[in-house]
PDB file of N, CA and C in Angstrom:
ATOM      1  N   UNK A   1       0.817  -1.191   0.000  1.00  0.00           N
ATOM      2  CA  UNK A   1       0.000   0.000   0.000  1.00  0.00           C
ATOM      3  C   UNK A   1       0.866   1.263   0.000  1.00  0.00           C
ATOM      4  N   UNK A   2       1.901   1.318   0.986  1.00  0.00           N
ATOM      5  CA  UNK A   2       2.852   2.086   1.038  1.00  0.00           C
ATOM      6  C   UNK A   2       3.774   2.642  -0.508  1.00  0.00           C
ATOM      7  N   UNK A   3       4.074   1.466  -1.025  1.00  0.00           N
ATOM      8  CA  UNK A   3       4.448   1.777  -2.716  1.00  0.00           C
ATOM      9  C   UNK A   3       3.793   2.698  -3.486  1.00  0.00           C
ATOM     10  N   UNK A   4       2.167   2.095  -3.350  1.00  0.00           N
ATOM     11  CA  UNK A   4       1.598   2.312  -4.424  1.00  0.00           C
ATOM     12  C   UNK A   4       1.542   4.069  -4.060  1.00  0.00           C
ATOM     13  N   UNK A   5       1.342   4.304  -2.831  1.00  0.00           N
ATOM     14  CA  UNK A   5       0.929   5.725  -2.884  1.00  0.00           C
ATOM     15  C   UNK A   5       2.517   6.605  -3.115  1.00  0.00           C
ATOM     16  N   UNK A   6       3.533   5.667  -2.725  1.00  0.00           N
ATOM     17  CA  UNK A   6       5.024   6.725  -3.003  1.00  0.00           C
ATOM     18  C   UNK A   6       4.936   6.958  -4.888  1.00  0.00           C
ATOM     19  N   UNK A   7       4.434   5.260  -5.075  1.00  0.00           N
ATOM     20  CA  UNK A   7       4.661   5.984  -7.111  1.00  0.00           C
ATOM     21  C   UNK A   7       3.546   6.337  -7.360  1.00  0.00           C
ATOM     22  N   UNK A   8       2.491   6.847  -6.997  1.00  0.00           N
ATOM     23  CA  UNK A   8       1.815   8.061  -7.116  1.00  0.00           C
ATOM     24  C   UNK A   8       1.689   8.775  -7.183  1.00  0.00           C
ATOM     25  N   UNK A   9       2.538   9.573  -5.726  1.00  0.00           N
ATOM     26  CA  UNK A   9       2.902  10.695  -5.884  1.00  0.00           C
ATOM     27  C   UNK A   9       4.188  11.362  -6.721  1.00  0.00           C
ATOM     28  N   UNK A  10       4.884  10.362  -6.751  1.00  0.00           N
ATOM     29  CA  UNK A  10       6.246  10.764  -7.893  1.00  0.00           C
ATOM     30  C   UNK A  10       5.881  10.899  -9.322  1.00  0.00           C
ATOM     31  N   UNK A  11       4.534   9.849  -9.884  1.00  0.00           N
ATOM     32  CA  UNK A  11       4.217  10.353 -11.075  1.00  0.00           C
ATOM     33  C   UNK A  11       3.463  11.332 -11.148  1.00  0.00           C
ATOM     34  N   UNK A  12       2.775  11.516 -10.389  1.00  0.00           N
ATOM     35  CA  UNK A  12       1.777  12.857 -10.240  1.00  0.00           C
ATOM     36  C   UNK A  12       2.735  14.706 -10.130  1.00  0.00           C
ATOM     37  N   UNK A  13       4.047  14.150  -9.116  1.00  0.00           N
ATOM     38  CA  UNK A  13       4.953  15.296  -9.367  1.00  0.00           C
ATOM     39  C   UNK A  13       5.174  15.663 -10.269  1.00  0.00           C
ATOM     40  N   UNK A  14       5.853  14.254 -10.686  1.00  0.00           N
ATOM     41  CA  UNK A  14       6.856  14.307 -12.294  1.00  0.00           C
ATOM     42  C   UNK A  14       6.215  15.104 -12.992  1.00  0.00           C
ATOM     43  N   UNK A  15       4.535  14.900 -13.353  1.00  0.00           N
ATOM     44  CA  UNK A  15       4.202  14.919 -14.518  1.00  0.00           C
ATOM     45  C   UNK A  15       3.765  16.468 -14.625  1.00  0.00           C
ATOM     46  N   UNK A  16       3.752  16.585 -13.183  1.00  0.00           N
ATOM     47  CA  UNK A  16       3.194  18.376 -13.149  1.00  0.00           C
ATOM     48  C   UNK A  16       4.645  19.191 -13.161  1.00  0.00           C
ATOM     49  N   UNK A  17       5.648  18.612 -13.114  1.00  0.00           N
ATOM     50  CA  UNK A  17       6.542  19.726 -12.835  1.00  0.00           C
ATOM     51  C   UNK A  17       6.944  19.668 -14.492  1.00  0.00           C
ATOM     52  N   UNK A  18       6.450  18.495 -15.353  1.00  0.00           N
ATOM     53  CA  UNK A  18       7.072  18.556 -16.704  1.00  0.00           C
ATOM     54  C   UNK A  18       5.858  19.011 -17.482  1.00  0.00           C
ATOM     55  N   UNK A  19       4.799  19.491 -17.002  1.00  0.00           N
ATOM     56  CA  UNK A  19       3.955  20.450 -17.486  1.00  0.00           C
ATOM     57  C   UNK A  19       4.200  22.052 -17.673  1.00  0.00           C
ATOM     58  N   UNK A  20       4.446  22.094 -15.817  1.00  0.00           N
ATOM     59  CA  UNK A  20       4.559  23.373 -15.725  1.00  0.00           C
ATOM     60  C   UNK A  20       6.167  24.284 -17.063  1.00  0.00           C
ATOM     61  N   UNK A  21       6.912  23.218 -16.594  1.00  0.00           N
ATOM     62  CA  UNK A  21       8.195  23.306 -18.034  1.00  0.00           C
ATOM     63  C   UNK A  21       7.928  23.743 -19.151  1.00  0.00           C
ATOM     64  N   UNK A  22       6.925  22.504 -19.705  1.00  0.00           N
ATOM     65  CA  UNK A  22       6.763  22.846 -20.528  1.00  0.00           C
ATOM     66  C   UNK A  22       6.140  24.186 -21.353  1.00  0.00           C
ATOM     67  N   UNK A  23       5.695  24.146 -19.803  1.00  0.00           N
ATOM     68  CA  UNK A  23       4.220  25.778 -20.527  1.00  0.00           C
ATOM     69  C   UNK A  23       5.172  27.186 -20.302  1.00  0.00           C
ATOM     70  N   UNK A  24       5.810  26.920 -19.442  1.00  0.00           N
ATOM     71  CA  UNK A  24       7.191  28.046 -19.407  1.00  0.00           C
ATOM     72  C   UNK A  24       7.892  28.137 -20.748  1.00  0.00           C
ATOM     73  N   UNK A  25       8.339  27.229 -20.708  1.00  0.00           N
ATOM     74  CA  UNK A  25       9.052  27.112 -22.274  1.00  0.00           C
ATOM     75  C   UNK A  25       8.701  27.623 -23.720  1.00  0.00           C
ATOM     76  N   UNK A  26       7.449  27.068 -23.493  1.00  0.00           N
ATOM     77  CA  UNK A  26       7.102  27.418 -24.344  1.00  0.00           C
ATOM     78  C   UNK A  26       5.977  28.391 -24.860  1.00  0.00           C
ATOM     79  N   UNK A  27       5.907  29.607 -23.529  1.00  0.00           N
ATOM     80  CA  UNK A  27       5.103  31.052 -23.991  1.00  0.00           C
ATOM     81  C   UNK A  27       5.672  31.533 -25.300  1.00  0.00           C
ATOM     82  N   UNK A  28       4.711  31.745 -26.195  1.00  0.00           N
ATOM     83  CA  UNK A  28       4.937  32.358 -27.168  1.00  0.00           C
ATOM     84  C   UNK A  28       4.835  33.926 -27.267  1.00  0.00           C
ATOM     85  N   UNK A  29       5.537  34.471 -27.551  1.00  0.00           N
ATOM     86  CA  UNK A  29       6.191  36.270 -27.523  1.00  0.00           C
ATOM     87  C   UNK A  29       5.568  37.231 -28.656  1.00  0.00           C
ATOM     88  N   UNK A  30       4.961  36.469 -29.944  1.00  0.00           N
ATOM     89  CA  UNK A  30       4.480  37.240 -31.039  1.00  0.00           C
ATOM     90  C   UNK A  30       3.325  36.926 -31.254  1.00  0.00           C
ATOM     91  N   UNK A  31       3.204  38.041 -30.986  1.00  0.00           N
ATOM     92  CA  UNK A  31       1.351  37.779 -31.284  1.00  0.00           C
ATOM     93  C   UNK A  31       0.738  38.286 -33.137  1.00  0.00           C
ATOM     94  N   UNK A  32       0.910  37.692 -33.812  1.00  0.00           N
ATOM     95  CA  UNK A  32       0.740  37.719 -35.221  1.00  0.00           C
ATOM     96  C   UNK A  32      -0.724  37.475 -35.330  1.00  0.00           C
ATOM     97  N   UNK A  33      -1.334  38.113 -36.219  1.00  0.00           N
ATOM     98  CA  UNK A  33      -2.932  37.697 -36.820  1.00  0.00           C
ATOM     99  C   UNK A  33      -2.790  36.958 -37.348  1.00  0.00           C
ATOM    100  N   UNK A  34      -1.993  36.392 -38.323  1.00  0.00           N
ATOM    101  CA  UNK A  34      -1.747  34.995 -38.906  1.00  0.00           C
ATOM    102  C   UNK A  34      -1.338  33.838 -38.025  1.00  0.00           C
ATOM    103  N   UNK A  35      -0.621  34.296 -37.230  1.00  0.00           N
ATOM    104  CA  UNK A  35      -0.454  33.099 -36.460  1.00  0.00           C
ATOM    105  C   UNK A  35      -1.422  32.124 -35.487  1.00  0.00           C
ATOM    106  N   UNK A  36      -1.979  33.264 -35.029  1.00  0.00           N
ATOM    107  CA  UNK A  36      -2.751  32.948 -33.864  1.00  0.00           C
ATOM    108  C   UNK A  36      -4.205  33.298 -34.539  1.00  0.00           C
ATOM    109  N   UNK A  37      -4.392  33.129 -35.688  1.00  0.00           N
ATOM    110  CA  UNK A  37      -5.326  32.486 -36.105  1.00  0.00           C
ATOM    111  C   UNK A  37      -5.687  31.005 -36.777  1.00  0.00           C
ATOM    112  N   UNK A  38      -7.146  30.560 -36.342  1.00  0.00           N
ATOM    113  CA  UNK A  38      -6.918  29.100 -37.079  1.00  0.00           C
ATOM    114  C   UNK A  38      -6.771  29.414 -38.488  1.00  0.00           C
ATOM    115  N   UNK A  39      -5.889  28.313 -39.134  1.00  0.00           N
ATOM    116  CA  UNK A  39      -6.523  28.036 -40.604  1.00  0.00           C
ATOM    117  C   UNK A  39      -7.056  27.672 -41.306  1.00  0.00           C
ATOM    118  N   UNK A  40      -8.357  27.531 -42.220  1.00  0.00           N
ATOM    119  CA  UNK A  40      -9.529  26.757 -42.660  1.00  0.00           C
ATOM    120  C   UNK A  40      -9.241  27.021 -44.581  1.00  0.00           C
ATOM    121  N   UNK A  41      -8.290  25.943 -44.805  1.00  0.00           N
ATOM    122  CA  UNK A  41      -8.884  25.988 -46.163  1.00  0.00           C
ATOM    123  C   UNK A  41      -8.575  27.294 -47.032  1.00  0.00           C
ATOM    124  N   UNK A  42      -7.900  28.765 -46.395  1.00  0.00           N
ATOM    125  CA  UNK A  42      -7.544  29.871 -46.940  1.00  0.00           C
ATOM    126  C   UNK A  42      -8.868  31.298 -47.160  1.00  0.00           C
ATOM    127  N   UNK A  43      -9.665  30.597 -46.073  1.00  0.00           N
ATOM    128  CA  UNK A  43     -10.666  31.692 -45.539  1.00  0.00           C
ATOM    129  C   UNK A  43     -10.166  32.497 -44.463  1.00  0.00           C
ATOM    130  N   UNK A  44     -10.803  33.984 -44.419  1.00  0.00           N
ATOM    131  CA  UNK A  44      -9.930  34.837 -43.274  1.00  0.00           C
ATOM    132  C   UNK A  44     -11.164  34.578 -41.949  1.00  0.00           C
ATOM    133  N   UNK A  45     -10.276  33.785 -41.138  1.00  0.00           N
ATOM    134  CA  UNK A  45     -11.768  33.755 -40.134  1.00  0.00           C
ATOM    135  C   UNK A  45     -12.040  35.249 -39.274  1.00  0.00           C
ATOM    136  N   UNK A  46     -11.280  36.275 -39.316  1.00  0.00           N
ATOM    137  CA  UNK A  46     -11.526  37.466 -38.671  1.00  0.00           C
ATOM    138  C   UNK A  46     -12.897  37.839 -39.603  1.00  0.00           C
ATOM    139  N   UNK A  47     -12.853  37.785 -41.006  1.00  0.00           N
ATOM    140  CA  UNK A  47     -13.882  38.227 -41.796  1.00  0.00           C
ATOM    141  C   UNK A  47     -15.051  37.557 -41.198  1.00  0.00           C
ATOM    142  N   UNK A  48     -16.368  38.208 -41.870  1.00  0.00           N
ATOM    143  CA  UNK A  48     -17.905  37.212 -42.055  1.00  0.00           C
ATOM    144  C   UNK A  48     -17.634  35.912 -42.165  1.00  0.00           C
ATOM    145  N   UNK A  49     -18.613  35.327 -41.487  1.00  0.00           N
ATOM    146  CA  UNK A  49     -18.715  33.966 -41.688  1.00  0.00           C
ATOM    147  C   UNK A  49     -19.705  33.615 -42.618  1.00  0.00           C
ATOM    148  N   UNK A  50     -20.242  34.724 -43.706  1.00  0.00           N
ATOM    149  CA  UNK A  50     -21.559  34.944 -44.446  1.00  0.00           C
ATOM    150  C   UNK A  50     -21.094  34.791 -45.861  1.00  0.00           C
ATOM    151  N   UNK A  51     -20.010  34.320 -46.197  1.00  0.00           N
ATOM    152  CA  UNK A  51     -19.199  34.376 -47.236  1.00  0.00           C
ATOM    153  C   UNK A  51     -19.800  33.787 -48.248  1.00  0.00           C
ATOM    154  N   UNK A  52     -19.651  33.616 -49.681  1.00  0.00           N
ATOM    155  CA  UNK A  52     -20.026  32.377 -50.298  1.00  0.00           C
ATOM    156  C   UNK A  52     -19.411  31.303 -50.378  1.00  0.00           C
ATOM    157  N   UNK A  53     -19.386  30.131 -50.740  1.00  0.00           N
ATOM    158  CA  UNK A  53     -18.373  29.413 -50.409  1.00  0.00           C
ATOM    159  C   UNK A  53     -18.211  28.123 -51.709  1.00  0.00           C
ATOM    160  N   UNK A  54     -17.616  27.900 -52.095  1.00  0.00           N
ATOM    161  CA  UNK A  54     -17.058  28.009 -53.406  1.00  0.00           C
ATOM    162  C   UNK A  54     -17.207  26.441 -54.168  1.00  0.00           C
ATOM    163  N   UNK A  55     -18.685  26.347 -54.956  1.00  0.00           N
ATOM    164  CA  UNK A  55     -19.011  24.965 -55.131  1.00  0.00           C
ATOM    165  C   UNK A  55     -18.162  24.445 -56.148  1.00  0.00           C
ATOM    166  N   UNK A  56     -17.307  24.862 -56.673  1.00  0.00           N
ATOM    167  CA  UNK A  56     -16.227  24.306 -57.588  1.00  0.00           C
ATOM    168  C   UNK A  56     -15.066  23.502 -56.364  1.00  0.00           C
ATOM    169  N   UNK A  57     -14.806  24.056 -55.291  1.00  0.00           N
ATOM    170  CA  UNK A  57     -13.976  23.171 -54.273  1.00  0.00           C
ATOM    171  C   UNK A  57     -14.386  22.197 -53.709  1.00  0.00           C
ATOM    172  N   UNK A  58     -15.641  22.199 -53.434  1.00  0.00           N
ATOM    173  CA  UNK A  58     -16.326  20.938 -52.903  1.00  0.00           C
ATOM    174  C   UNK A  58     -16.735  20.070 -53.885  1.00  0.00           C
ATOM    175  N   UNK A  59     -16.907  20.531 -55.206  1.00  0.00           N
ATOM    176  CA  UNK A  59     -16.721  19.024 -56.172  1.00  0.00           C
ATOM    177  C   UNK A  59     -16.034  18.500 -55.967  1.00  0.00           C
ATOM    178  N   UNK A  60     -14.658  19.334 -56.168  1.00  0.00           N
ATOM    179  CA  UNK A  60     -13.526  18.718 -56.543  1.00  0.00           C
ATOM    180  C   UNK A  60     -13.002  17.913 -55.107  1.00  0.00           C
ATOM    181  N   UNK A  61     -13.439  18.377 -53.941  1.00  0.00           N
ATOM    182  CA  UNK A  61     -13.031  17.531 -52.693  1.00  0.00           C
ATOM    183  C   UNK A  61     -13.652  15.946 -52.721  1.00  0.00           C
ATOM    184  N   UNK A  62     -15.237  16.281 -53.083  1.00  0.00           N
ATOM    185  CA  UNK A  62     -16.259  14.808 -53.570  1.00  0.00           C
ATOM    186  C   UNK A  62     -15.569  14.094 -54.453  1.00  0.00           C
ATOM    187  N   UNK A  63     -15.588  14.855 -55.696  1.00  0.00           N
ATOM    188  CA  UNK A  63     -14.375  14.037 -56.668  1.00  0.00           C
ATOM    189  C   UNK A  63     -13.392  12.799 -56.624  1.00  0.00           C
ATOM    190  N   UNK A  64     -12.596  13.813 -55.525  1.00  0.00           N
ATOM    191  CA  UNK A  64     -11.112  13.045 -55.146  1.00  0.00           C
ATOM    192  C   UNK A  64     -11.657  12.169 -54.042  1.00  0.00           C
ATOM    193  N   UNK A  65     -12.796  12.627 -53.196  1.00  0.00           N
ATOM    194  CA  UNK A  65     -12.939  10.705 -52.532  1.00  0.00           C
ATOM    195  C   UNK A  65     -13.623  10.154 -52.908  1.00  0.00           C
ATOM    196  N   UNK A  66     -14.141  10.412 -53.996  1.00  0.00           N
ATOM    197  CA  UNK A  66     -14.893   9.208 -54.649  1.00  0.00           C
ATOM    198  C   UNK A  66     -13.860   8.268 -55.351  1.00  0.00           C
ATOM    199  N   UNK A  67     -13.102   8.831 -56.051  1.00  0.00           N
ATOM    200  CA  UNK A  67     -11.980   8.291 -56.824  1.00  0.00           C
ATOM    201  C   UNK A  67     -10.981   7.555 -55.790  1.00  0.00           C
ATOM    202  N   UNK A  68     -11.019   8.407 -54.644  1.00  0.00           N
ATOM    203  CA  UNK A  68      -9.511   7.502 -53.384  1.00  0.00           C
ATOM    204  C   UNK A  68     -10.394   6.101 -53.029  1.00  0.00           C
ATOM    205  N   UNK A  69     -11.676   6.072 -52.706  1.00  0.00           N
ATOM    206  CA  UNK A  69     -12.427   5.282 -52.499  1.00  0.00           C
ATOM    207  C   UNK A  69     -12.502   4.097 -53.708  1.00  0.00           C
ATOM    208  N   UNK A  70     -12.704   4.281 -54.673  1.00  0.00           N
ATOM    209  CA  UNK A  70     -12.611   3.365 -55.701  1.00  0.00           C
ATOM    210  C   UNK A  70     -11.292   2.928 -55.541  1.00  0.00           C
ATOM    211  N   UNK A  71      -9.935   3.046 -55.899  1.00  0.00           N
ATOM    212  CA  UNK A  71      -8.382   2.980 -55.759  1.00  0.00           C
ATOM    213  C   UNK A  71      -8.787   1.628 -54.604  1.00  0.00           C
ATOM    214  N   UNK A  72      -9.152   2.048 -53.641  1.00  0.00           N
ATOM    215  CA  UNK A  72      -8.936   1.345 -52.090  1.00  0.00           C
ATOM    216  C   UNK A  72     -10.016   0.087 -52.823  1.00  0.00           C
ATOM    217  N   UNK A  73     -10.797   0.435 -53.681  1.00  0.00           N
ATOM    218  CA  UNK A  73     -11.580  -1.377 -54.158  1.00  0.00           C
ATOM    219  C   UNK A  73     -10.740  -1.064 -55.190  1.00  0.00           C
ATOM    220  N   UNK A  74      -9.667  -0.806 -56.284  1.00  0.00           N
ATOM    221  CA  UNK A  74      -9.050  -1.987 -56.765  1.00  0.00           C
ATOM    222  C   UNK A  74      -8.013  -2.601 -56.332  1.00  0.00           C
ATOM    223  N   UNK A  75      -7.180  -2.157 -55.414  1.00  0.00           N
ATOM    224  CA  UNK A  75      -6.148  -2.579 -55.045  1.00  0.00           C
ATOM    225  C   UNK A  75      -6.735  -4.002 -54.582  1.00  0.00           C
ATOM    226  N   UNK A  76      -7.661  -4.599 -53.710  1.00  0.00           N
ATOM    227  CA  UNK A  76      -7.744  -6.144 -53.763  1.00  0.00           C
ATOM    228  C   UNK A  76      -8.216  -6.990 -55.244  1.00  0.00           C
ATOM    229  N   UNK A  77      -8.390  -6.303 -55.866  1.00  0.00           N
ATOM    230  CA  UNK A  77      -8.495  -7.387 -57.040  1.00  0.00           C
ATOM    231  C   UNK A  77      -7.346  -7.803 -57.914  1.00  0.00           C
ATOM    232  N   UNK A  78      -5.847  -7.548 -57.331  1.00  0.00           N
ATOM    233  CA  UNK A  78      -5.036  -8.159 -57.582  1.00  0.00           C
ATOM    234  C   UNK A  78      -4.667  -9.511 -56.517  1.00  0.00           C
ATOM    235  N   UNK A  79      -5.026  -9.771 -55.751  1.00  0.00           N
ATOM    236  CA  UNK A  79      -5.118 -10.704 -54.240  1.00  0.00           C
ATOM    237  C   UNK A  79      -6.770 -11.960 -54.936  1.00  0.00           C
ATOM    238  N   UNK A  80      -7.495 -11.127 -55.607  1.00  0.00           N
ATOM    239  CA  UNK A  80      -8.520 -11.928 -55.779  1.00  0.00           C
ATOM    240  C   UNK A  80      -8.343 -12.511 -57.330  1.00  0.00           C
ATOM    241  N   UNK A  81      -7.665 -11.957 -58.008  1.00  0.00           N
ATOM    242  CA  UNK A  81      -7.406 -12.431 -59.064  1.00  0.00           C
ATOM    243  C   UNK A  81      -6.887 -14.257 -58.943  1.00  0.00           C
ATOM    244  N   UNK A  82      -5.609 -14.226 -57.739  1.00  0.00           N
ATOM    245  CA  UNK A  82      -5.135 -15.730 -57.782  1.00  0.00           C
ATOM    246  C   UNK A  82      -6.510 -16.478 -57.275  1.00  0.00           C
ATOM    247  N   UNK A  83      -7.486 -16.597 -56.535  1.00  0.00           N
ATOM    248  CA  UNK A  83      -8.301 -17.113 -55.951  1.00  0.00           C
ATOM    249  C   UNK A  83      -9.389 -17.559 -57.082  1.00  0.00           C
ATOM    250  N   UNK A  84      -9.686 -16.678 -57.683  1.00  0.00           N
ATOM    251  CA  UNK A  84     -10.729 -16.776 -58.363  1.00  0.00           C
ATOM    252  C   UNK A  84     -10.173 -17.164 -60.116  1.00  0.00           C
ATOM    253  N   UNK A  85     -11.512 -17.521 -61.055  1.00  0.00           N
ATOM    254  CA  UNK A  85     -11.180 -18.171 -62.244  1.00  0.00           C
ATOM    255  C   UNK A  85     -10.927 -17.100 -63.065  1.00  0.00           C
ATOM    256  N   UNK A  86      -9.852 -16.862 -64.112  1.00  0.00           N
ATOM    257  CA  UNK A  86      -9.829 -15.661 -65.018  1.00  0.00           C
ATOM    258  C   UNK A  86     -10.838 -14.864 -65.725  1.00  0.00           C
ATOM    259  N   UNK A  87     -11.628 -15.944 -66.269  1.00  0.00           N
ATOM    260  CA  UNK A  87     -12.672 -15.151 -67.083  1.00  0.00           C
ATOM    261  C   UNK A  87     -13.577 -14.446 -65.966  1.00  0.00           C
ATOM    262  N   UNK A  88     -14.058 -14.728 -64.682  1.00  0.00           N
ATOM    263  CA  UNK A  88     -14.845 -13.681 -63.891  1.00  0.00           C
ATOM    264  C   UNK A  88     -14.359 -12.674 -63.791  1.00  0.00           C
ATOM    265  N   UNK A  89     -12.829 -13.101 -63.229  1.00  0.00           N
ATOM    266  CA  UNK A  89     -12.103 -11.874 -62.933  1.00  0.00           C
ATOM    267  C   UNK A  89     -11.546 -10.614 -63.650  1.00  0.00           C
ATOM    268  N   UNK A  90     -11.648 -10.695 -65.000  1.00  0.00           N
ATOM    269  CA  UNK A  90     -11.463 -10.331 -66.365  1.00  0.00           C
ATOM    270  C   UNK A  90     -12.809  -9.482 -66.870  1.00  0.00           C
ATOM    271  N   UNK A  91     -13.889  -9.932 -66.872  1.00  0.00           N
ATOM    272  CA  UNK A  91     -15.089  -9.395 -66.505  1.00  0.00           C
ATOM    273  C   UNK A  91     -15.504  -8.553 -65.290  1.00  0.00           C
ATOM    274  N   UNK A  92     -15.548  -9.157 -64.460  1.00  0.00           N
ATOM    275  CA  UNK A  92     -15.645  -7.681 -63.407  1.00  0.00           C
ATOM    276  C   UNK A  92     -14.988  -7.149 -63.207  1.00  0.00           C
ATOM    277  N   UNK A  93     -13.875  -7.224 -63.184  1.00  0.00           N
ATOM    278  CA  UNK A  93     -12.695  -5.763 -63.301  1.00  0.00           C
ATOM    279  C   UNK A  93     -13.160  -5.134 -64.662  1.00  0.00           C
ATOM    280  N   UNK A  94     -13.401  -5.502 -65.595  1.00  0.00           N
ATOM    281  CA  UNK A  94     -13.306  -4.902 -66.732  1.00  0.00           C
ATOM    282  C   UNK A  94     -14.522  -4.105 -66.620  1.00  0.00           C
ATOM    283  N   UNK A  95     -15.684  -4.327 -66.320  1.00  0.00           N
ATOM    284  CA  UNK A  95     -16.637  -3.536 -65.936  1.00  0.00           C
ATOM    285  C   UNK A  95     -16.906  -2.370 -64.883  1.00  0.00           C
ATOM    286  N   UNK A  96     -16.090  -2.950 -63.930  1.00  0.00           N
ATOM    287  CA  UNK A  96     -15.317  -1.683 -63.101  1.00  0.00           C
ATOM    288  C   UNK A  96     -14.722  -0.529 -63.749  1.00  0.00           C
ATOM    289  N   UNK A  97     -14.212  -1.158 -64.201  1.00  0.00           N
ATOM    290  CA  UNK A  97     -13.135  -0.208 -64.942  1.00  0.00           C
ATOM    291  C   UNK A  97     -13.874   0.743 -66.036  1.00  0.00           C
ATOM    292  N   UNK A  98     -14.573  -0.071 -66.654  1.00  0.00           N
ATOM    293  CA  UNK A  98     -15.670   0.517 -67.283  1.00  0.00           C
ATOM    294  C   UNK A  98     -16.107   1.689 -67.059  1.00  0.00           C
ATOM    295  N   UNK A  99     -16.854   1.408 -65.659  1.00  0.00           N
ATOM    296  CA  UNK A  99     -17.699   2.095 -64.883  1.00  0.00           C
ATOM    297  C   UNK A  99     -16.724   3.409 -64.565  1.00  0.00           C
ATOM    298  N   UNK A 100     -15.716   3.203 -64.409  1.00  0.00           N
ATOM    299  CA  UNK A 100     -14.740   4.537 -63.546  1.00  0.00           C
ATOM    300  C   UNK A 100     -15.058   5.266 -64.913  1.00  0.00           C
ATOM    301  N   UNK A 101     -14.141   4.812 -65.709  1.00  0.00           N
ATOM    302  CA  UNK A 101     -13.902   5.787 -67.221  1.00  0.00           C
ATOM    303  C   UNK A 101     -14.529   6.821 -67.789  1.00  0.00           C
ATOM    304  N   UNK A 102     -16.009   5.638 -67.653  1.00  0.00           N
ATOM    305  CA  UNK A 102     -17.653   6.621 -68.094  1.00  0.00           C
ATOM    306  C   UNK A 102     -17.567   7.586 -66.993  1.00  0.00           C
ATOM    307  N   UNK A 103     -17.144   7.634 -65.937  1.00  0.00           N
ATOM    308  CA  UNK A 103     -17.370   8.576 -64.800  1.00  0.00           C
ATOM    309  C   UNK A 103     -16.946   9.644 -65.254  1.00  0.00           C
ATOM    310  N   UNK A 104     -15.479   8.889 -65.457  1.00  0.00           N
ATOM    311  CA  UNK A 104     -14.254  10.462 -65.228  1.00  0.00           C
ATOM    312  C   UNK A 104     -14.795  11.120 -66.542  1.00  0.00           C
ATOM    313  N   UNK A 105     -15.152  10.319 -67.909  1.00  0.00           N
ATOM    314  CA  UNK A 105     -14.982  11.068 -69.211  1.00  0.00           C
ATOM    315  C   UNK A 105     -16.299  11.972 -68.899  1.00  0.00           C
ATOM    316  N   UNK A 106     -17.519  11.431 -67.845  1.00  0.00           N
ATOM    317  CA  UNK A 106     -18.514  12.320 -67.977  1.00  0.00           C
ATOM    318  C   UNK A 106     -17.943  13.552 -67.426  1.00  0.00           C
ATOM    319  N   UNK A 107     -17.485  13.334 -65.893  1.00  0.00           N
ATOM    320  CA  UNK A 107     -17.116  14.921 -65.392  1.00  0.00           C
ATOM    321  C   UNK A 107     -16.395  15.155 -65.908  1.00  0.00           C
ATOM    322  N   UNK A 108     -15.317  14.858 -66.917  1.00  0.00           N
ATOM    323  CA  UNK A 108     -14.746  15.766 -67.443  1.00  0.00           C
ATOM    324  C   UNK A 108     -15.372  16.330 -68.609  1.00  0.00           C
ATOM    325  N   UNK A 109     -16.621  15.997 -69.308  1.00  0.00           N
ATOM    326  CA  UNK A 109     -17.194  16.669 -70.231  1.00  0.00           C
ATOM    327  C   UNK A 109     -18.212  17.503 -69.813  1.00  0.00           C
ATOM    328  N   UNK A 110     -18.422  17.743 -68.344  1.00  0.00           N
ATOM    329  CA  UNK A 110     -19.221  18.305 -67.722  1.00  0.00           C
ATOM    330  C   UNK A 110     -17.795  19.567 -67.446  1.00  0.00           C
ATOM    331  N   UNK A 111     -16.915  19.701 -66.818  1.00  0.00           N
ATOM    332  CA  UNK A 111     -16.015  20.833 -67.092  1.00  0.00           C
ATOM    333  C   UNK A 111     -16.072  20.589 -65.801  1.00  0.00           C
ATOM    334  N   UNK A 112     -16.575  19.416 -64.821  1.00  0.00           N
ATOM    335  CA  UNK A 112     -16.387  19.636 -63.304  1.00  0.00           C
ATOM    336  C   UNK A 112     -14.462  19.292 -62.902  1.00  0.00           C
ATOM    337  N   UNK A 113     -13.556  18.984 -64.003  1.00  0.00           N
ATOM    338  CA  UNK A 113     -12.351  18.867 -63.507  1.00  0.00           C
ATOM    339  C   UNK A 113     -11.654  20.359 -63.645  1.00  0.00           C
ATOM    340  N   UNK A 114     -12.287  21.064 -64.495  1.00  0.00           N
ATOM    341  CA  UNK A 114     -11.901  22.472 -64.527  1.00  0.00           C
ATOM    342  C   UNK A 114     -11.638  23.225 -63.007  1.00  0.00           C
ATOM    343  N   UNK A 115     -10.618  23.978 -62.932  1.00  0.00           N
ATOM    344  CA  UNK A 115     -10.748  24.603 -61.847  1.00  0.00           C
ATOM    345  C   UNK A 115     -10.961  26.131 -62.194  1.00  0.00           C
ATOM    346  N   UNK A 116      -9.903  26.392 -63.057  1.00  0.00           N
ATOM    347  CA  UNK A 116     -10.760  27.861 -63.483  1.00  0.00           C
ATOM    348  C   UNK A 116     -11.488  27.937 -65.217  1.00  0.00           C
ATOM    349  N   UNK A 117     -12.272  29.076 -65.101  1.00  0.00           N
ATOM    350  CA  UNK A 117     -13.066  28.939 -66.406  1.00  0.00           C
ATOM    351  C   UNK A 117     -12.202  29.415 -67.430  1.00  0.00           C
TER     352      UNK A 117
END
């Protein structure tokens, strides 16, 4: 019983005296508007929060995880390829694949890969 409360209190010291250190250490001296503001994406958060907000970036954010998301299903169909018989596997990948192509060639004939006009 005696232990438990001596390394108790030694970690409980420790850990406050390597707090207090730390917060000494490390006061910061410049007070910058850039600094000591958050950053969001390259909005000024001192400004309105009434802004418009810019539906060409949020495609393009949807975009890219729709696409990271697909990537993450093909990477096992090289693992399923040995398991399974060629001609399925040859076929549904190929239709996958399909499927991406028609995607990308649509948004890109839609001008949604455009970033400026």
């Amino acid at each position: 019983m005696m232990m438990t409360m001596v390394m108790t209190t030694t970690a409980l010291t420790l850990t406050t005296v390597v707090m207090v250190l730390t917060s000494l250490l490390s006061s910061k001296n410049i007070e910058d508007r850039e600094k000591s503001s958050p950053f969001e994406c390259g909005f000024d958060p001192k400004s309105s929060a009434r802004l418009p907000f810019s539906l060409r970036f949020f495609l393009i954010a949807v975009i890219f995880l729709i696409f990271d998301v697909e990537i993450a299903l093909l990477l096992p169909m090289t693992i399923v390829m040995t398991t399974s018989s060629m001609e399925s596997w040859m076929t549904i990948s190929s239709v996958f694949l399909l499927i991406l192509i028609i995607g990308l060639y649509h948004e890109w004939n839609q001008g949604s890969l455009e970033w400026a006009n």
